[in-house]
Protein backbone atom coordinates (compact mmCIF):
# COMPACT_ATOMS: atom_id res chain seq x y z
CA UNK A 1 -4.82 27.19 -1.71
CA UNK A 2 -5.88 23.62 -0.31
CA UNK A 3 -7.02 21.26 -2.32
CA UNK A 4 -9.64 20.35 -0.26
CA UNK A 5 -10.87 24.60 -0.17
CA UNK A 6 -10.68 24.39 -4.36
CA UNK A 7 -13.09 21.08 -3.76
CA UNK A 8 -15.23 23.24 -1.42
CA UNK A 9 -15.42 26.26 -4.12
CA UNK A 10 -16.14 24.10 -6.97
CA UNK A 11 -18.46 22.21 -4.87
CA UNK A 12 -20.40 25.05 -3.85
CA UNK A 13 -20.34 27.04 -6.81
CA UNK A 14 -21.62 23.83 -8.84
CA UNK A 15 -23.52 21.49 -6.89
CA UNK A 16 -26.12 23.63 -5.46
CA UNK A 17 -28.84 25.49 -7.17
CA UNK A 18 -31.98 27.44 -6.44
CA UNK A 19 -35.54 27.59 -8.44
CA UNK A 20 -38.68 28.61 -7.10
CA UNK A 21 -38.15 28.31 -3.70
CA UNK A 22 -36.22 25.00 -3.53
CA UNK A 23 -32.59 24.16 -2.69
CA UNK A 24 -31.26 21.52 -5.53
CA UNK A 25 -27.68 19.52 -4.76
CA UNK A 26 -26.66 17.72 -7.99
CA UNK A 27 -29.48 19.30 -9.79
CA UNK A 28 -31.60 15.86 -8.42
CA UNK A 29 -31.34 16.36 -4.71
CA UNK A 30 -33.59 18.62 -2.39
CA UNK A 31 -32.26 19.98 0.22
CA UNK A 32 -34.01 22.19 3.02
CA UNK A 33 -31.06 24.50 5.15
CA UNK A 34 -32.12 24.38 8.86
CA UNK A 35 -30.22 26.23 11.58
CA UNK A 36 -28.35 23.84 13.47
CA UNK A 37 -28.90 24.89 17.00
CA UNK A 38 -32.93 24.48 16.01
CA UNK A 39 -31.97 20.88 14.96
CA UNK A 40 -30.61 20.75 18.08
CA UNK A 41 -33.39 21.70 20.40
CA UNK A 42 -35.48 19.48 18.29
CA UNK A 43 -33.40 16.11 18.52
CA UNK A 44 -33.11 16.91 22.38
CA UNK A 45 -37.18 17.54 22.23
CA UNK A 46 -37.67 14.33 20.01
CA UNK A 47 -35.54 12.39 22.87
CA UNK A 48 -36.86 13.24 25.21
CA UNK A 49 -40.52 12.36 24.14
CA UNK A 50 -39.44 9.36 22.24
CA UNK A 51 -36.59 8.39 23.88
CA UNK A 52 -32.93 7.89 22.79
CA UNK A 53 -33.42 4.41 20.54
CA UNK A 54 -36.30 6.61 18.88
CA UNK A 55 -33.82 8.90 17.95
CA UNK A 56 -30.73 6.62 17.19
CA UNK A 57 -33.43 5.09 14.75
CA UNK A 58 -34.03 8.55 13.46
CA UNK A 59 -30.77 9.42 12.49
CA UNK A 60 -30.08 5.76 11.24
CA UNK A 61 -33.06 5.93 8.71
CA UNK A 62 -32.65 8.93 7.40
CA UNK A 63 -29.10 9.23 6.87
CA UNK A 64 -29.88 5.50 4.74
CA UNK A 65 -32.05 7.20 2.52
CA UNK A 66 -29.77 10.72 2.57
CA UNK A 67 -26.71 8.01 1.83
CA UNK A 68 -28.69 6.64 -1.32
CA UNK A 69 -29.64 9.63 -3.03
CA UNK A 70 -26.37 11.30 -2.55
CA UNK A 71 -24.94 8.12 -4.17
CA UNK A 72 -27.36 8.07 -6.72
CA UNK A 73 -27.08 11.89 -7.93
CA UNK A 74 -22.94 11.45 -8.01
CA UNK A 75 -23.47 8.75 -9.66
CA UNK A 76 -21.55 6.53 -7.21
CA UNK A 77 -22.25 2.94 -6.79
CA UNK A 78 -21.62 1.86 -3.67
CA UNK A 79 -18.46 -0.43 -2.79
CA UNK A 80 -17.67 -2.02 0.21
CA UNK A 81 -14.94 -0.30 1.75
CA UNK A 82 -12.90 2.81 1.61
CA UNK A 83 -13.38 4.37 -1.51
CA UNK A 84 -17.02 4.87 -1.66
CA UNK A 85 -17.21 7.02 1.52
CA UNK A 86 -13.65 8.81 0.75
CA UNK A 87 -15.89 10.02 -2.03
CA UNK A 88 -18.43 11.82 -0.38
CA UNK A 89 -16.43 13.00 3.13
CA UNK A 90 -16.11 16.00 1.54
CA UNK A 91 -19.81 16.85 1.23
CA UNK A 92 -20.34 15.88 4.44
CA UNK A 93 -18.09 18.61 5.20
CA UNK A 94 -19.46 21.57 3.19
CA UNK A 95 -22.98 20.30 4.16
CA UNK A 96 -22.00 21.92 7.85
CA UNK A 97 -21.69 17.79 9.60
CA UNK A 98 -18.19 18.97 11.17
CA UNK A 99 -15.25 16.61 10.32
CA UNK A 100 -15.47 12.89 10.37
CA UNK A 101 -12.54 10.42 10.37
CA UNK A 102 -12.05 6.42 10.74
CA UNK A 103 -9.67 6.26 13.55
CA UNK A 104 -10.21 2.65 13.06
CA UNK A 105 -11.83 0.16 10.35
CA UNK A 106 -11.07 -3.54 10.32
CA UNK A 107 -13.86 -5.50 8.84
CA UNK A 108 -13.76 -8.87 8.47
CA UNK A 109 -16.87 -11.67 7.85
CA UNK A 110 -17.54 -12.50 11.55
CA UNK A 111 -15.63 -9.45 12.79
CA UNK A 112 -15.81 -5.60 12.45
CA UNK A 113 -14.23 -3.04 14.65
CA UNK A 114 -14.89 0.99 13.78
CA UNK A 115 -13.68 3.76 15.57
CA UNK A 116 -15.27 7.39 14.33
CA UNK A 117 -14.28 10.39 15.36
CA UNK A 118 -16.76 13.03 14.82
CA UNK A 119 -15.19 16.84 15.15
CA UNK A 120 -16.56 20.36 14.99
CA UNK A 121 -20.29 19.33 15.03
CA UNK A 122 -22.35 22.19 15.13
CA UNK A 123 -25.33 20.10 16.26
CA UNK A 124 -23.27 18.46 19.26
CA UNK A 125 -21.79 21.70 20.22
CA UNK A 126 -24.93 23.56 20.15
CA UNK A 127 -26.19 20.47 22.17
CA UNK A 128 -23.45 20.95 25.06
CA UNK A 129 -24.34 25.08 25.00
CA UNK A 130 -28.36 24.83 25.84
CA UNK A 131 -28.01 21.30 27.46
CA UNK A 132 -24.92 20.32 29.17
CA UNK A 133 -24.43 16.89 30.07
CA UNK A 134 -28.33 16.34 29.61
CA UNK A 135 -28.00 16.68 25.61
CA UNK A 136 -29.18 13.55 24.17
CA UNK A 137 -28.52 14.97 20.32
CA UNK A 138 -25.64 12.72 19.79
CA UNK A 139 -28.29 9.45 19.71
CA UNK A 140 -29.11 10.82 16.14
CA UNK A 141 -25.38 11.36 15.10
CA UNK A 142 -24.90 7.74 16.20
CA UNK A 143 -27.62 6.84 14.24
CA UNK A 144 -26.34 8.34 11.30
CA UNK A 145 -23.04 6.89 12.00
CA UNK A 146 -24.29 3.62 12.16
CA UNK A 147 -26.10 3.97 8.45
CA UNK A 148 -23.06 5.12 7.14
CA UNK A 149 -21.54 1.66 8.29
CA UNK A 150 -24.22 0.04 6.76
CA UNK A 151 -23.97 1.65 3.71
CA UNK A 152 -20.39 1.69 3.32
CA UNK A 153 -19.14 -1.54 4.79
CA UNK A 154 -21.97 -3.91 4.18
CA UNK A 155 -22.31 -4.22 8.36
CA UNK A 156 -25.44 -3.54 10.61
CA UNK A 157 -24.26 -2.17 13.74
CA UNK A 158 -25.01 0.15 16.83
CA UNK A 159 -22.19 2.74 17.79
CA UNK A 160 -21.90 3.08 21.08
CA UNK A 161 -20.50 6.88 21.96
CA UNK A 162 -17.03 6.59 24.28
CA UNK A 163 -16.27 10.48 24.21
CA UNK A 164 -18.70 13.15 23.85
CA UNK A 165 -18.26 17.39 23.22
CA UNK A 166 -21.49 17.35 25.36
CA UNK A 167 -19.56 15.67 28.31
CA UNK A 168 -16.29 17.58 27.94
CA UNK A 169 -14.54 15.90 25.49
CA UNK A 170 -12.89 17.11 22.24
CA UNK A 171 -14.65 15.71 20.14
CA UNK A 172 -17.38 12.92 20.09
CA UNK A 173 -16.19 9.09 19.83
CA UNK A 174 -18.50 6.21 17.98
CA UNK A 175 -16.81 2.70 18.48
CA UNK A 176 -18.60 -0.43 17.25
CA UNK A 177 -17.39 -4.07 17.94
CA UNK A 178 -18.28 -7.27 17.16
């Protein structure tokens, strides 16, 4: 067996707890299960009402304040860098986010250049199915993207998306430059 499928076993069996009515990850941290093609039709709805920086600022917010308190309840403090976000990847994983990887990171003072490949999202995929090339549910993945940056790597950016499951591609593409 994986090492990574042991991580998901443990992860599951441990981290997540129920009382009362209420999903608890790391005994600290509510969580609320939504169906992902809902979240789907939502984000599209929410776009389309509020517009795509609406929900780009969406995603960024709330994945800053998701970012913190999954910190907090691991007990993690944030470092600039690799390690930090190594650390969590995994959650992200058996949270239902798909598959995220750095294709890229160079980070420098007056310089940062991220590439992030985002694969197996149910949220873009479901996106593509009831949408096409009209979804605009990416703009909160980007978002969220863009707060992990922040969090991670000390840099405010904007991802801009290059490839997109919604568009035909493999999987969806986040690049930032400066």
């Amino acid at each position: 067996m994986a090492l990574s499928s042991i991580f998901k076993k443990m992860l599951i069996g441990n981290a997540f707890t129920t009382e009362r009515g209420r999903i608890r990850m790391f005994e600290n941290m509510e969580n609320t299960l939504f169906p992902s093609r809902a979240l789907a039709l939502n984000l599209q709805k929410i776009a389309k009402k509020g517009g795509e920086k609406y929900l780009f600022d969406l995603g960024y917010k709330t994945t800053m304040v998701f970012d913190n308190e999954l910190l907090a309840a691991l007990h993690i403090q944030p470092t600039v860098g690799d390690d930090s976000i190594n650390k969590i990847k995994p959650v992200f994983d058996v949270m239902g986010w798909g598959l995220f990887e750095y294709v890229k990171k160079e980070y420098y003072k007056n310089h940062h250049d991220f590439i992030i490949r985002l694969i197996n999202n149910p949220i873009s995929d479901h996106g593509k199915e009831m949408f096409g090339k009209d979804s605009r549910v990416c703009n909160f993945l980007l978002g969220m993207h863009s707060a992990h940056i922040k969090i991670f790597f000390g840099i405010d950016v904007k991802c801009k998306e290059t490839k997109c499951v919604t568009k035909g591609d493999q999987y969806c593409e986040f690049v930032s430059k400066r």
